[in-house]
N, C-alpha and C. Protein backbone atom coordinates (compact mmCIF):
# COMPACT_ATOMS: atom_id res chain seq x y z
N UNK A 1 -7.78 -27.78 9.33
CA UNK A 1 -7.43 -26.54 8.71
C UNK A 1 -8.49 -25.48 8.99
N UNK A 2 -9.74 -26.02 8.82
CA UNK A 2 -10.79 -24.59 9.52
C UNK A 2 -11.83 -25.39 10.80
N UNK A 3 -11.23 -24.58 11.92
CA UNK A 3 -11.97 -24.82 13.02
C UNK A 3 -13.26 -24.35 13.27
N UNK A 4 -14.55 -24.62 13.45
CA UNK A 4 -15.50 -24.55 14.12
C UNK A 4 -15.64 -23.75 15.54
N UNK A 5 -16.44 -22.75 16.04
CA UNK A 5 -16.37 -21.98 17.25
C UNK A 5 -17.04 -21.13 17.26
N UNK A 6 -16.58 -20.59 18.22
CA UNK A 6 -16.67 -18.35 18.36
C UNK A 6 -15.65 -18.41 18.77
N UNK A 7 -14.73 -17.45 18.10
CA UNK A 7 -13.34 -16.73 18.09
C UNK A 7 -13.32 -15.71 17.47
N UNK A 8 -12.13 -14.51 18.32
CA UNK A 8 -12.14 -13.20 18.43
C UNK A 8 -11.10 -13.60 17.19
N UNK A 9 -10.82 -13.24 16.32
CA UNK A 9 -9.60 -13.01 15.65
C UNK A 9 -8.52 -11.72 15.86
N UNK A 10 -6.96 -12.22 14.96
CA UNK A 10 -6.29 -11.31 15.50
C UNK A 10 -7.02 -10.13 14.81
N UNK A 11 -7.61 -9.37 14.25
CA UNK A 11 -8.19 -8.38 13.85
C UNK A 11 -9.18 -7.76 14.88
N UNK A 12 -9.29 -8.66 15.69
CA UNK A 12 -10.48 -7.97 16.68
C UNK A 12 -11.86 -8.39 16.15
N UNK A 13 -12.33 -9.14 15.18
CA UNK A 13 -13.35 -9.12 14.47
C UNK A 13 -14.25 -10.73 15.38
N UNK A 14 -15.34 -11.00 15.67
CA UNK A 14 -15.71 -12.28 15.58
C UNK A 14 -15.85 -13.06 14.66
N UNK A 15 -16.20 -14.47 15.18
CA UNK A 15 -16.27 -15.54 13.92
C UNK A 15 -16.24 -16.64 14.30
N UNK A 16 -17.35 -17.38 13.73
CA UNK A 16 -17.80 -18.75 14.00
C UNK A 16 -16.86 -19.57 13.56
N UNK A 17 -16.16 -19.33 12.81
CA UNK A 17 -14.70 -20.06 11.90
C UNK A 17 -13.55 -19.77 12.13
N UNK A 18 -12.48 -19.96 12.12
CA UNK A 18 -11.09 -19.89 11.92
C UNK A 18 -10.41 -21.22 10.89
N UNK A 19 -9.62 -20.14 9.98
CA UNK A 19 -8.43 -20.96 9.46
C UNK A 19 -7.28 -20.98 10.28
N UNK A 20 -6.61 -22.47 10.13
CA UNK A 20 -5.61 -22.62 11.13
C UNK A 20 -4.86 -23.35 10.24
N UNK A 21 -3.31 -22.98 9.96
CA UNK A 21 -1.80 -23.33 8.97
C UNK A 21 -1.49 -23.96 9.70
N UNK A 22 -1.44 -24.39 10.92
CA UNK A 22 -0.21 -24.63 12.28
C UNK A 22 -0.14 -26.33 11.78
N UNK A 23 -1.01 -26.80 11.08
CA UNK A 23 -1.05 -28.09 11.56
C UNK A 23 -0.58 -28.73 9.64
N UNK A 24 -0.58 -27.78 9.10
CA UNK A 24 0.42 -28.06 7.63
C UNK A 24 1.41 -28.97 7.91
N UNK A 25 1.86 -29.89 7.06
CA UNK A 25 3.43 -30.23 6.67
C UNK A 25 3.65 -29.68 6.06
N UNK A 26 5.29 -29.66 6.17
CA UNK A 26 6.65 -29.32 5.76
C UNK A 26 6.04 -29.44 3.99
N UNK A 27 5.46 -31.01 3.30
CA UNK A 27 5.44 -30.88 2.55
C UNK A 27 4.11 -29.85 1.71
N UNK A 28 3.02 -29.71 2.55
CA UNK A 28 2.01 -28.81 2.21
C UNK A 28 2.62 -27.46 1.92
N UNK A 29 3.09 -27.20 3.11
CA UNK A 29 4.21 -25.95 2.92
C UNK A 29 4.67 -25.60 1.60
N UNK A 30 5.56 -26.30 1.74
CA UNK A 30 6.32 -26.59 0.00
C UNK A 30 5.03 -26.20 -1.09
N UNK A 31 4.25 -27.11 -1.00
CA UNK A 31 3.48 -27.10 -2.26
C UNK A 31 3.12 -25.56 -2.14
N UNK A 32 2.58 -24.61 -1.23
CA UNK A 32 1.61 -23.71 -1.53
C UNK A 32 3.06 -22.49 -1.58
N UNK A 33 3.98 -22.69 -0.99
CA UNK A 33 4.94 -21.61 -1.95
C UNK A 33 5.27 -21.76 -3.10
N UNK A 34 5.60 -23.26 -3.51
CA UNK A 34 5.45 -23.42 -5.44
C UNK A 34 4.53 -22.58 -5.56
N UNK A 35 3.39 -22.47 -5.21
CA UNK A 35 2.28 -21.65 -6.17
C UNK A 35 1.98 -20.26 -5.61
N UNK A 36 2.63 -20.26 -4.72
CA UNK A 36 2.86 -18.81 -4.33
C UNK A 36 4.21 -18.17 -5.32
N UNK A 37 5.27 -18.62 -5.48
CA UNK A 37 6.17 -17.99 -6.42
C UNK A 37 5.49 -18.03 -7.79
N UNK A 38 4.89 -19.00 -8.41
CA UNK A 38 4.10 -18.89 -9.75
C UNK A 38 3.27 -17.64 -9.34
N UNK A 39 2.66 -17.39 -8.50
CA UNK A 39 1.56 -16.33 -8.39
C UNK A 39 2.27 -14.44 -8.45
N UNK A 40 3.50 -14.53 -8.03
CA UNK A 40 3.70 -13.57 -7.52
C UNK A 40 5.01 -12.67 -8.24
N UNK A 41 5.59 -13.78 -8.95
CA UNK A 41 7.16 -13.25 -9.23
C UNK A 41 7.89 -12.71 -8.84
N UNK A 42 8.90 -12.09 -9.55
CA UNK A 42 10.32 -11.79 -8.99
C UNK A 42 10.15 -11.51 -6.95
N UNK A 43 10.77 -11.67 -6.61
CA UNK A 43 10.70 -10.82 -4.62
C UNK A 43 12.51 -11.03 -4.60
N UNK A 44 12.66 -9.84 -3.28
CA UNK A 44 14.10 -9.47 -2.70
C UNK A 44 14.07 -11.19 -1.51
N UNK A 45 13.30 -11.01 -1.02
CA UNK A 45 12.57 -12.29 0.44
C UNK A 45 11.81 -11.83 0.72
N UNK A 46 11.49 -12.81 1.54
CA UNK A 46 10.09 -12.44 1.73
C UNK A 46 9.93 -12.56 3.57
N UNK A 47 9.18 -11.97 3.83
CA UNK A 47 8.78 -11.31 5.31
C UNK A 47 7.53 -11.53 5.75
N UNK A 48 7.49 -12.58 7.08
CA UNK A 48 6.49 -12.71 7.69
C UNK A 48 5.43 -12.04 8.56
N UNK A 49 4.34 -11.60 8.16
CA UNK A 49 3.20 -11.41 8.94
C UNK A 49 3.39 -12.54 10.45
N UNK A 50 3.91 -12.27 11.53
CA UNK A 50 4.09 -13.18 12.70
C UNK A 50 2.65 -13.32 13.11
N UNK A 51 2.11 -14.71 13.67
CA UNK A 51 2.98 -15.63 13.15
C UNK A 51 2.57 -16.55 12.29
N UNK A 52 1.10 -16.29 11.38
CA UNK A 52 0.49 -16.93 10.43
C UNK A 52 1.41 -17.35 9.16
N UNK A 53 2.31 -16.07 8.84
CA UNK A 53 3.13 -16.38 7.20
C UNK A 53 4.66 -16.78 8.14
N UNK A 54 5.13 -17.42 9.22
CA UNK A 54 6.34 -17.75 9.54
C UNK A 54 7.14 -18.64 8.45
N UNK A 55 6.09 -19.79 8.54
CA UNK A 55 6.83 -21.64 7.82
C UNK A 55 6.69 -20.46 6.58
N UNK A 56 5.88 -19.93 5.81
CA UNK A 56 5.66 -19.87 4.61
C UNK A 56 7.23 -19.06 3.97
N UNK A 57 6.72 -17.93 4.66
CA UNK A 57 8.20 -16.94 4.65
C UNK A 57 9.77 -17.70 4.57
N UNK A 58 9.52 -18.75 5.35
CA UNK A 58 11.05 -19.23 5.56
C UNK A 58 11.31 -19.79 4.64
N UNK A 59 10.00 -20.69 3.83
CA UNK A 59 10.14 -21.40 2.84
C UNK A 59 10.19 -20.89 1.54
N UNK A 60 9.72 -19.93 1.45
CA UNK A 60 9.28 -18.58 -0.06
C UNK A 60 11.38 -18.20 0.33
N UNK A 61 11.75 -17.91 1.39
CA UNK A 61 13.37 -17.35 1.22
C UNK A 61 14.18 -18.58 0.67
N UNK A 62 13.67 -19.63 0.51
CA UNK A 62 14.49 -20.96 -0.11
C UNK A 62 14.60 -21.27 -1.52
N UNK A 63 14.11 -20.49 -2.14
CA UNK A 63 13.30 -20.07 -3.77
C UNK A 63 14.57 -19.45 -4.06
N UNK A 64 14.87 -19.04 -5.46
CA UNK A 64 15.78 -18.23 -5.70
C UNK A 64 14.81 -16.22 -5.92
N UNK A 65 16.13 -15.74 -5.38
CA UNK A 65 15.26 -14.41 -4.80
C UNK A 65 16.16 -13.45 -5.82
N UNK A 66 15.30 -12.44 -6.08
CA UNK A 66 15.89 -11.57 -6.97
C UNK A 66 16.41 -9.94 -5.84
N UNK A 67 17.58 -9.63 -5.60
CA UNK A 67 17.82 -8.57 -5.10
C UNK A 67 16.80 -7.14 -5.73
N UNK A 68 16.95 -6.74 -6.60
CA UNK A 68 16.04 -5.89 -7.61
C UNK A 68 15.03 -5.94 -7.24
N UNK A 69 13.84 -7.33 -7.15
CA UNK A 69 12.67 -7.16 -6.95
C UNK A 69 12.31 -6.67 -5.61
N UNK A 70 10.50 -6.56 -5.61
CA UNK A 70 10.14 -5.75 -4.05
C UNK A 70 10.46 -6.90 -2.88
N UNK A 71 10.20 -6.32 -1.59
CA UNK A 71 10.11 -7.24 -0.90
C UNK A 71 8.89 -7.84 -0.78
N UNK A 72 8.18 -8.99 -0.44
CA UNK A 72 7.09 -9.92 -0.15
C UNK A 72 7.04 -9.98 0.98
N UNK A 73 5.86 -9.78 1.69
CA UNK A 73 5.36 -9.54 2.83
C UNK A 73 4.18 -11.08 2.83
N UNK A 74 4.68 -12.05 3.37
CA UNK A 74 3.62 -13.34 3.82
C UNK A 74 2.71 -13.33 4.91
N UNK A 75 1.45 -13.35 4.78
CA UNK A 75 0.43 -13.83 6.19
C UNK A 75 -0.66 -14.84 5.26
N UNK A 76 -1.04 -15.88 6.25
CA UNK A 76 -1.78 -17.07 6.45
C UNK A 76 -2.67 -16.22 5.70
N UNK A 77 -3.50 -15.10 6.59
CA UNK A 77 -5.21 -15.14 6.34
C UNK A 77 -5.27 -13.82 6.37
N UNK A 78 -5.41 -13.02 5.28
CA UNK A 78 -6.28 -11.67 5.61
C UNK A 78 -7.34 -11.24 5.66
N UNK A 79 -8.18 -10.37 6.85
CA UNK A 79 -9.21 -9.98 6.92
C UNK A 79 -9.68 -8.69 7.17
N UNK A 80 -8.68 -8.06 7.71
CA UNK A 80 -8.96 -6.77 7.60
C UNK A 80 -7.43 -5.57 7.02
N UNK A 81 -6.48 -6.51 6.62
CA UNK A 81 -5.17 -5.93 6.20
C UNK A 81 -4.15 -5.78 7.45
N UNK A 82 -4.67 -4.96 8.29
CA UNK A 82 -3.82 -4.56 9.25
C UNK A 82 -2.71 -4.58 9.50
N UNK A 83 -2.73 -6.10 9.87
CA UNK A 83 -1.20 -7.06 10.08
C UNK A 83 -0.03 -6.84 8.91
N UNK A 84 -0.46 -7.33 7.72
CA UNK A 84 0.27 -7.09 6.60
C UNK A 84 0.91 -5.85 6.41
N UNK A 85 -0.27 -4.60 6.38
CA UNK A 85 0.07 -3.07 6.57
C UNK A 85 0.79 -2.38 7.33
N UNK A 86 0.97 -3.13 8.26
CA UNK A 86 1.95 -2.69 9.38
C UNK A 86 2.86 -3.15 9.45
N UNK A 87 3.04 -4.89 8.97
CA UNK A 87 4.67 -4.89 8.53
C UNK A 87 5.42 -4.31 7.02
N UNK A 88 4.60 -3.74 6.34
CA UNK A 88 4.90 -3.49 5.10
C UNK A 88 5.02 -1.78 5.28
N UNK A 89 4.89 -1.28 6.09
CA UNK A 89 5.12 0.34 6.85
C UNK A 89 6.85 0.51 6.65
N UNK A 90 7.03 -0.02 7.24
CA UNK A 90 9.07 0.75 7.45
C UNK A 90 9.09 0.54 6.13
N UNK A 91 9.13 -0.56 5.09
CA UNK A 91 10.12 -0.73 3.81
C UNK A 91 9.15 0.35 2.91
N UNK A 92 8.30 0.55 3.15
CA UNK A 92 7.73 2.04 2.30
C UNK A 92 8.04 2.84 2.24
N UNK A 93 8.26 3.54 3.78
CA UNK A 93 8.75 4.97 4.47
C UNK A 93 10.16 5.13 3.79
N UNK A 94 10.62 3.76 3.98
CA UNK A 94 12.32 3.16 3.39
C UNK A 94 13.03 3.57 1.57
N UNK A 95 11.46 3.69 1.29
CA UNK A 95 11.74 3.51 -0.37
C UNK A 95 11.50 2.13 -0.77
N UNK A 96 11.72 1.12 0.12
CA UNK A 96 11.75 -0.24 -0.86
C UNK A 96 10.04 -0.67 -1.55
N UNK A 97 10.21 -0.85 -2.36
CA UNK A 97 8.63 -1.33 -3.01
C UNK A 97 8.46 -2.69 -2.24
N UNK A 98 7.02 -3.25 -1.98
CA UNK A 98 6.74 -4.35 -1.69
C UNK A 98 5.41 -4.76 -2.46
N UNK A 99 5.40 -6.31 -2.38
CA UNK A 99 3.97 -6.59 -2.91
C UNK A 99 3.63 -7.99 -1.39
N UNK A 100 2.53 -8.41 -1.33
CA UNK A 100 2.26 -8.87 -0.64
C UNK A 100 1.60 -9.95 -1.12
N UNK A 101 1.20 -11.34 0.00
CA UNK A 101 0.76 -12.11 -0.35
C UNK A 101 -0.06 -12.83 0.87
N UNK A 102 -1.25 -13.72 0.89
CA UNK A 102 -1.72 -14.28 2.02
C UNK A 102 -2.32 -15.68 0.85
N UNK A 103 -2.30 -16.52 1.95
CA UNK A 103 -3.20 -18.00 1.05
C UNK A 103 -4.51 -17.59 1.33
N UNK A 104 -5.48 -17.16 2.41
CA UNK A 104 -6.51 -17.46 2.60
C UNK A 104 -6.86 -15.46 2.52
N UNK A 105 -8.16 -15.21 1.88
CA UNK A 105 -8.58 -13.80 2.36
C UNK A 105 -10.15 -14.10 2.61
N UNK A 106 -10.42 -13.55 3.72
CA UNK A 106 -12.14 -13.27 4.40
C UNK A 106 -12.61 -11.88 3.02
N UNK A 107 -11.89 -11.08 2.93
CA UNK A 107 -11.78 -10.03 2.45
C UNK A 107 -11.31 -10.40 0.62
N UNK A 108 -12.83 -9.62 -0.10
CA UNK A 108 -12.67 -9.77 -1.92
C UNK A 108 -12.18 -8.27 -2.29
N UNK A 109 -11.78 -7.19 -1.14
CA UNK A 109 -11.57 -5.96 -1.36
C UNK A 109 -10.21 -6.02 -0.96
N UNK A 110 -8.85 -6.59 -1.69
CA UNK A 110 -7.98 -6.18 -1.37
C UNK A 110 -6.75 -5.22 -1.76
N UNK A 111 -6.17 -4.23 -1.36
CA UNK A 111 -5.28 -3.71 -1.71
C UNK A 111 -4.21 -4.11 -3.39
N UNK A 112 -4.50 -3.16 -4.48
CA UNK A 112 -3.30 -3.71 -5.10
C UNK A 112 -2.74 -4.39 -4.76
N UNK A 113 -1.66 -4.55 -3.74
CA UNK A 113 -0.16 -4.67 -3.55
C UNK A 113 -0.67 -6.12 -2.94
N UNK A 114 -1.21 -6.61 -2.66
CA UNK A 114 -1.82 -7.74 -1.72
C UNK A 114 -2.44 -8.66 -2.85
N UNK A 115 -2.05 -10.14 -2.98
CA UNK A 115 -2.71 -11.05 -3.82
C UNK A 115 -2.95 -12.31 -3.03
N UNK A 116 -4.28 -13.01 -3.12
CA UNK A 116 -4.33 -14.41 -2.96
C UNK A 116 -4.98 -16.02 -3.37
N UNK A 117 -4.21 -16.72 -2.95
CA UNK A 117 -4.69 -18.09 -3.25
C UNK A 117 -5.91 -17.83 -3.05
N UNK A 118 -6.78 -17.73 -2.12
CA UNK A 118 -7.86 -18.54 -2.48
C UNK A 118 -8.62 -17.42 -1.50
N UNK A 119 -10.05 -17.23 -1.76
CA UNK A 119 -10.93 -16.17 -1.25
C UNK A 119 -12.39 -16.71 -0.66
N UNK A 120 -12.62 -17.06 0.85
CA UNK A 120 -13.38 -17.33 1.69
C UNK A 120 -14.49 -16.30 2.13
N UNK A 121 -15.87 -17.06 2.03
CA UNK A 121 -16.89 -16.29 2.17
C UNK A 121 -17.37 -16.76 2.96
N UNK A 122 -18.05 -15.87 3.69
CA UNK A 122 -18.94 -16.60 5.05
C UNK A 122 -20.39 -16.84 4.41
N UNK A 123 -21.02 -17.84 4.97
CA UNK A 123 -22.50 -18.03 4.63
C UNK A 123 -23.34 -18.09 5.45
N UNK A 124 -23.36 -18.24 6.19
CA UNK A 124 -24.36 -17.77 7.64
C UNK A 124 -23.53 -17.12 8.94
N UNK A 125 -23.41 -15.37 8.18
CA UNK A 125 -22.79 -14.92 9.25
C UNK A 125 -21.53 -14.94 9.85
């Protein structure tokens, strides 16, 4: 789940670390949208950050979904927003409200609209 290295991330940023979802089960999956719907409430579906929040997204749309509520915007790992912000652009411009969600954040400065599981700090760099 966290690789060892130097890697560019999709942010453009370096880093001796990476988190990596790819290698989750089906049933891990499961578990961390249970606690992603406890975390987050009501959503229309939810919408993947490609391609970190894919499994998650597909699995968060298997939940019962409230038409009314915002849409949910899923990514793996946020670190600098970007990704999220840019798929969460049209349904704004749109009128639709969204809230967002990631399991992992590099980042303790996040946006209202953005919540997560669990918050990663670097310690040497």
């Amino acid at each position: 789940m966290i690789e060892l290295g130097d890697f560019t991330l999709h942010s453009g940023k370096k880093s001796w670390w990476k988190i990596i979802l790819d290698n989750l089960t089906d049933e891990e999956i499961y578990h961390i949208s249970e606690k992603i719907v406890e975390v987050v409430g009501p959503y229309s579906m939810a919408v993947s950050v490609p391609t970190g929040g894919d499994r998650l997204a597909q699995e968060l749309n298997c939940w019962p979904l409230d038409p009314s509520a915002p849409v949910l915007i899923v990514d793996d790992v946020y670190t600098t927003g970007e990704s999220i912000k840019k798929i969460a652009e049209p349904f704004v411009a749109s009128g639709i409200p969204v809230k967002g969600v990631v399991v992992f954040t590099r980042n303790s400065n996040l946006p209202e609209w953005v919540q997560a599981l669990f918050l990663v700090t670097e310690l040497n760099g």
